[in-house]
Protein backbone atom coordinates (compact mmCIF):
# COMPACT_ATOMS: atom_id res chain seq x y z
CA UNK A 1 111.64 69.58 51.98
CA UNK A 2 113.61 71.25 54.84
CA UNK A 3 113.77 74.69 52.81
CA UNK A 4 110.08 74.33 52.40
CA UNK A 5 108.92 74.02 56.07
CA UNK A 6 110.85 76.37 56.91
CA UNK A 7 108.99 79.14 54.67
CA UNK A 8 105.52 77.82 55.65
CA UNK A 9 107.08 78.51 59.66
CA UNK A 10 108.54 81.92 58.33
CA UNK A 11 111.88 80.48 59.40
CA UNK A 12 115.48 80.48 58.15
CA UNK A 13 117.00 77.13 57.08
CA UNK A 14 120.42 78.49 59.31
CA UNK A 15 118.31 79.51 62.27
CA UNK A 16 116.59 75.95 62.25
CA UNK A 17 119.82 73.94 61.95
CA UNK A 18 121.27 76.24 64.52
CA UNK A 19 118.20 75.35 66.95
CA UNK A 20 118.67 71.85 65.96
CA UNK A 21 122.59 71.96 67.03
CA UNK A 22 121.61 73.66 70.28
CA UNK A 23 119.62 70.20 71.39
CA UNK A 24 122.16 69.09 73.60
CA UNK A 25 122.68 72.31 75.43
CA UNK A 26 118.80 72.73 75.99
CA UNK A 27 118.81 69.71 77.24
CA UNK A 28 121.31 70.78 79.99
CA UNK A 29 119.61 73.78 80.93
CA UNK A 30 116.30 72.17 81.10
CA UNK A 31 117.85 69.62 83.68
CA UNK A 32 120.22 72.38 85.85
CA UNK A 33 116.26 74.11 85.55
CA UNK A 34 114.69 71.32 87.32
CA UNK A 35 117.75 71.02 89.75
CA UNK A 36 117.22 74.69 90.52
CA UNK A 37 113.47 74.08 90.47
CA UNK A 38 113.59 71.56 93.28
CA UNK A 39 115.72 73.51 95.52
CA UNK A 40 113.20 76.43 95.05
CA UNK A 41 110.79 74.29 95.87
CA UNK A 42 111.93 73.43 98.90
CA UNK A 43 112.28 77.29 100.22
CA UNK A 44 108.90 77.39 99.03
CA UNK A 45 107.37 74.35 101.17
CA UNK A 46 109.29 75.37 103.88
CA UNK A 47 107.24 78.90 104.22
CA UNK A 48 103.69 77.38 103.29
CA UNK A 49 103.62 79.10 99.74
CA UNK A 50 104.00 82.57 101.50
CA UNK A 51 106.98 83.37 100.03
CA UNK A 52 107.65 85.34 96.59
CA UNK A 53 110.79 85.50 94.91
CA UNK A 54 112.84 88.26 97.02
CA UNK A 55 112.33 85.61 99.94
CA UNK A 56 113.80 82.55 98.03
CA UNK A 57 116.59 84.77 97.16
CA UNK A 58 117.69 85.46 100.32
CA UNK A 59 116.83 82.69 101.97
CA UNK A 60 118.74 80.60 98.89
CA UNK A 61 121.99 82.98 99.67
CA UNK A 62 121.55 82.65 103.09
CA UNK A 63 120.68 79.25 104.00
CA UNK A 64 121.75 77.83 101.16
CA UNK A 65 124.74 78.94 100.42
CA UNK A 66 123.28 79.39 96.31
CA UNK A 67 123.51 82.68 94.48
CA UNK A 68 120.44 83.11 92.28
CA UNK A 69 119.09 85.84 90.38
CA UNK A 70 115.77 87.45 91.72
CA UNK A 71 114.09 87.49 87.57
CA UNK A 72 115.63 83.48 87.28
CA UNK A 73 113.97 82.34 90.22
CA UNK A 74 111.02 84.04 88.86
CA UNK A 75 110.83 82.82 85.27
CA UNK A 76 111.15 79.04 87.59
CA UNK A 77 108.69 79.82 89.53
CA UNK A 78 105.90 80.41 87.13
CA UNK A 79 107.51 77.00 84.76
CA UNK A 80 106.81 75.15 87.93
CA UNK A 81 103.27 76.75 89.14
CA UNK A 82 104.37 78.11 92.69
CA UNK A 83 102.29 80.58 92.87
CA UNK A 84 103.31 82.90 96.60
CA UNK A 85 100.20 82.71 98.76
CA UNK A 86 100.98 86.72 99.72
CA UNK A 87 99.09 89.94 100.37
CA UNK A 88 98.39 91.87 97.87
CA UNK A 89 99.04 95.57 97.40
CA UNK A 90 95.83 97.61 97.27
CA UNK A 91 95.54 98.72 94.33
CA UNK A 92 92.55 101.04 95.62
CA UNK A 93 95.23 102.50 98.38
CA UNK A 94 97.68 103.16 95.59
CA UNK A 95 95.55 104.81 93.63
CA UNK A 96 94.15 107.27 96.61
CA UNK A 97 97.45 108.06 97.11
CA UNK A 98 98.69 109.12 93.48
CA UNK A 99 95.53 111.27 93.25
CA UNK A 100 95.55 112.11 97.18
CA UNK A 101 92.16 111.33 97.72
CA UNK A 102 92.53 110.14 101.04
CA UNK A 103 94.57 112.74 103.31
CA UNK A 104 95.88 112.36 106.95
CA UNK A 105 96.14 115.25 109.36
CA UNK A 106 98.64 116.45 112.21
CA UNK A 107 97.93 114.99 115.35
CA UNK A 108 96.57 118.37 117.04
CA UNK A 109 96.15 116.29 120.61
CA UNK A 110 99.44 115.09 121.29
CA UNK A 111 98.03 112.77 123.92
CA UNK A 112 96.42 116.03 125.65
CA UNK A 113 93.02 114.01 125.94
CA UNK A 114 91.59 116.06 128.95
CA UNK A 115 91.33 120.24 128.05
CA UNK A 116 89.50 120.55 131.32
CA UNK A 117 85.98 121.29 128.92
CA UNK A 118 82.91 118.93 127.79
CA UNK A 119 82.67 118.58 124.08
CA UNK A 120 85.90 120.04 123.17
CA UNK A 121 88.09 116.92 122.26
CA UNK A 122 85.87 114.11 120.90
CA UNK A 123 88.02 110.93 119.83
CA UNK A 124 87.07 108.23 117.90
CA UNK A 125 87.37 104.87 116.58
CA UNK A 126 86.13 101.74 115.64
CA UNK A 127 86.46 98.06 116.70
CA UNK A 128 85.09 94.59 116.28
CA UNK A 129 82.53 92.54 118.78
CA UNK A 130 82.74 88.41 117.92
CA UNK A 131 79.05 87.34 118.19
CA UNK A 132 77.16 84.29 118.06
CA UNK A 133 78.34 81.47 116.38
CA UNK A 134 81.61 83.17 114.98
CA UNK A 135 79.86 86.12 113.26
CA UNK A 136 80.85 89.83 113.45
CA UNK A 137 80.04 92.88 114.36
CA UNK A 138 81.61 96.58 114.38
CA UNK A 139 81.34 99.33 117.06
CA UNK A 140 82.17 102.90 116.25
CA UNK A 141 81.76 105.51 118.89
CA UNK A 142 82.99 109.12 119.81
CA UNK A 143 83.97 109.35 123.88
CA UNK A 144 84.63 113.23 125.04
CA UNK A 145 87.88 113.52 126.02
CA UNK A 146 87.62 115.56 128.96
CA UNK A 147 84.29 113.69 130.69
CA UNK A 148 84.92 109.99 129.15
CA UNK A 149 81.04 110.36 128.50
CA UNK A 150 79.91 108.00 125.27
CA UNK A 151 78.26 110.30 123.36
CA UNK A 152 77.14 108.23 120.08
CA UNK A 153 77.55 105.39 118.83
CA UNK A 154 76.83 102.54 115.55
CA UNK A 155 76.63 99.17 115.12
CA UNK A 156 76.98 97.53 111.78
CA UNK A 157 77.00 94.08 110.17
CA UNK A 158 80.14 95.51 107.85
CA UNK A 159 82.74 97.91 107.77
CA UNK A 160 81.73 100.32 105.47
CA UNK A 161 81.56 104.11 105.42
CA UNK A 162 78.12 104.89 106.82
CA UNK A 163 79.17 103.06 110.30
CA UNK A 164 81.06 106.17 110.49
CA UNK A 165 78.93 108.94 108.83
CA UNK A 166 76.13 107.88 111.14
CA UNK A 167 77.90 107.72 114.32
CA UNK A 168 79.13 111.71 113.45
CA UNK A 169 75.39 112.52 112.59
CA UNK A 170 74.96 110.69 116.09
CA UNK A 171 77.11 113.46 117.46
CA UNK A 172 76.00 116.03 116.16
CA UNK A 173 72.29 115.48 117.19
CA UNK A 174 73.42 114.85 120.68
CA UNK A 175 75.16 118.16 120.56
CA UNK A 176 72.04 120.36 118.79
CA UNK A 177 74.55 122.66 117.24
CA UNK A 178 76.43 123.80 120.13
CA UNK A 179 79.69 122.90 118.96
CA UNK A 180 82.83 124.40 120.57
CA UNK A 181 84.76 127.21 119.01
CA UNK A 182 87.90 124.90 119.12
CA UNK A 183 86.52 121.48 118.61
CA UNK A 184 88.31 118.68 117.89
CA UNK A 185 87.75 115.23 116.41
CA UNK A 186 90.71 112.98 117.09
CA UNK A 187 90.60 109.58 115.12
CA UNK A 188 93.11 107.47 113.36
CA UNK A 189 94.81 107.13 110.08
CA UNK A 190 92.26 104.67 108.96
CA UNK A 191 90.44 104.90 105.69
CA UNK A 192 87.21 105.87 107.30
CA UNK A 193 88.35 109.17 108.46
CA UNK A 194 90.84 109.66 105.92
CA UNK A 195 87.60 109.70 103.20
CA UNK A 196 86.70 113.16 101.43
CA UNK A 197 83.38 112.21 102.55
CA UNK A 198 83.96 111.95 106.17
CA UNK A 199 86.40 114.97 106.10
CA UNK A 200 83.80 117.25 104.27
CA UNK A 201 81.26 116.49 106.96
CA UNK A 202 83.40 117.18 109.74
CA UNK A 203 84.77 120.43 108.72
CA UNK A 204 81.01 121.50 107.54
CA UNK A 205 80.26 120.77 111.20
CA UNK A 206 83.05 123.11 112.56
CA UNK A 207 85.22 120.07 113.69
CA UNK A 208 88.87 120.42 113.77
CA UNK A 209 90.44 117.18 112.68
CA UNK A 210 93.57 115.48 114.36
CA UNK A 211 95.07 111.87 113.60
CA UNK A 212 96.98 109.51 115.75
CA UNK A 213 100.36 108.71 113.99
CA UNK A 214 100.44 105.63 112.23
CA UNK A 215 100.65 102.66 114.13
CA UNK A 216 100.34 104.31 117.36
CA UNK A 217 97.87 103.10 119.89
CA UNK A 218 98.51 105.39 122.75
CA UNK A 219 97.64 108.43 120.61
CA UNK A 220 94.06 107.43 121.23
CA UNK A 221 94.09 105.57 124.44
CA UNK A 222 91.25 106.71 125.97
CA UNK A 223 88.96 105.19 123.42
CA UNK A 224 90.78 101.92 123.47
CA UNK A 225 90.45 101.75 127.27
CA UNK A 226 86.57 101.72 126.59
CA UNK A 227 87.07 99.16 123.91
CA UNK A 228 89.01 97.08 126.79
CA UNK A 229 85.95 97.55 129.34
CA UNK A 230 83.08 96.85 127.08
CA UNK A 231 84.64 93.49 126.25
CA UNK A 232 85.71 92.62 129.64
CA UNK A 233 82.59 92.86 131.12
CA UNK A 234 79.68 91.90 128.21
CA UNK A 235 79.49 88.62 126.58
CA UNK A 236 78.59 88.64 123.31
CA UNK A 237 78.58 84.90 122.09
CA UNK A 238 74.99 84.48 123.28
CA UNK A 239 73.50 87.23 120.45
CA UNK A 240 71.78 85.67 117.60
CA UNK A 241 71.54 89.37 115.57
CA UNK A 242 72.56 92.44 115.00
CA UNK A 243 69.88 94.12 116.47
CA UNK A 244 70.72 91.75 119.85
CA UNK A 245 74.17 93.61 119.87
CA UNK A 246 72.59 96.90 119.70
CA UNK A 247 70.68 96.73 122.40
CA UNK A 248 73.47 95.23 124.11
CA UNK A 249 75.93 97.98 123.00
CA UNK A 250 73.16 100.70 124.10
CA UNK A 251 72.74 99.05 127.52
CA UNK A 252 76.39 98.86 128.36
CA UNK A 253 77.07 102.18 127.51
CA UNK A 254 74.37 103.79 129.28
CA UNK A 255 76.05 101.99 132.05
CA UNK A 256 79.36 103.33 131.48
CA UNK A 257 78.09 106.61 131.34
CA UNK A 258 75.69 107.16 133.96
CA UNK A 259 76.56 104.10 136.47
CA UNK A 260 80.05 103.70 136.10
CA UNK A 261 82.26 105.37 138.44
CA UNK A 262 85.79 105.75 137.88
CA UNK A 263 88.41 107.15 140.32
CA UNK A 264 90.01 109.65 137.70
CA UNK A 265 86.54 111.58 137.49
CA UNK A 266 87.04 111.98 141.71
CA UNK A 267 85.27 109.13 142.21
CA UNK A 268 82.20 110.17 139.96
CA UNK A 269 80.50 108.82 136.54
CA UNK A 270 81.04 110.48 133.64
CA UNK A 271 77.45 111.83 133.56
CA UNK A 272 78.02 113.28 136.55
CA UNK A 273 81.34 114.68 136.11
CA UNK A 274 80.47 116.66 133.46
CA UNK A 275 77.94 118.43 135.18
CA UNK A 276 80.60 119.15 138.35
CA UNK A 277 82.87 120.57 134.95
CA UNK A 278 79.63 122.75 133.79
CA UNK A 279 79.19 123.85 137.72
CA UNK A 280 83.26 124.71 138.02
């Protein structure tokens, strides 16, 4: 009967007595498993589930004093369901970058904000206004570097590409073609700017483009010190829409621009230090 089980399982009658031999040491295995499961477990619970297994390994040598391999602690891992509560790699970003889809550029600035001429250095970015009852809403604008002048601006419900496609169209209406010889448009490293889209309409519109490095602030400081005064002084959190933050946005900045004075510009507003620039 054994020999004839063992050809309906396509198994040898020697494999399946050597199997049945190994009982005892399975079972020893299975329980140094659940011992090695448990202290796993408690690296595990100890980082809320944000740990994978390159974490419990160290923190297992470390802390522990235990010696584990990285592919064990995985194969106990998945027997006992913990499941690392980590970000994700992007597999979008990966794949931009294999095909280079997405390219940065040099910063051309190198903090040199102010070139002593309107609409020669434009930066740009884009940040987040907290509306309402805990909704959100995203401001790109481009600021002329050596004025401070806002001169366009979007507001959008999300963060995708046309937020930045129409705030450059915004631009380029406000400037009616005139664009300088040497031109730049200084942004980040962020997706947005980094787009074949966004990079095809720039250099169409005779835009030299320049990128902070990544993970540098200061390489655009000028637009995050308008970020910093736009939230300081309006409050948000009584808008009910989008179109409420608009009109908002619009009414702050034609403040900035036109009302603001600011002790850098010799005491002027950027409105009207660009025409004392024009006059010089």
């Amino acid at each position: 009967m054994t020999r004839y089980l063992c050809e309906l399982v396509e198994v040898s009658p020697s494999g399946y007595y050597r199997w049945l031999g190994a009982e005892e040491d399975r079972e020893l295995r299975a329980a140094a498993d659940e011992q090695d499961i448990l202290l796993i477990k408690q690296h595990f619970d100890a980082l809320c589930g944000k740990a994978g297994a390159l974490v419990i390994k160290m923190r297992l040598e470390q802390i522990s004093g235990v010696v584990m391999n990285h592919k064990k602690i995985r194969r106990l891992m998945g027997k006992a369901g913990l499941v690392a509560v980590i970000r994700q790699a992007n597999p979008y970003r990966k794949m931009a970058k294999a095909t280079q889809e997405h390219k940065t550029c040099p910063n051309l600035l190198k903090r040199k904000f102010d070139q002593g001429e309107p609409e020669k250095v434009f930066l740009t970015d884009i940040t987040y206004l907290r509306y309402g009852s805990g909704r959100w809403a995203y401001l790109s604008c481009v600021k002329d570097g050596a004025t401070r002048q806002i001169l366009a601006d979007s507001v959008a419900a999300t963060l995708e590409l046309p937020i930045v496609e129409r705030t450059i169209q915004g631009l380029l209406e406000r400037l009616d073609g005139n664009i300088h010889p040497e031109a730049i448009l200084h942004s980040d490293q962020g997706m947005h700017y980094t787009h074949p889209k966004t990079r095809l309409l720039m250099a169409e519109a005779g835009f030299k483009q320049s990128m902070s490095r990544k993970g540098n602030c200061w390489d655009n400081a000028p637009m995050e010190s308008f970020f910093g005064h736009l939230k300081d002084d309006v409050d948000f959190s009584d808008c009910q829409t989008i179109d409420e933050v608009r009109v908002r946005v619009k009414e702050y900045i034609s403040y900035y621009n036109s009302e603001r004075y600011q002790w850098t510009l010799k005491k002027m507003t950027p409105d009207e230090f660009r025409g004392h620039l024009l006059a010089s």
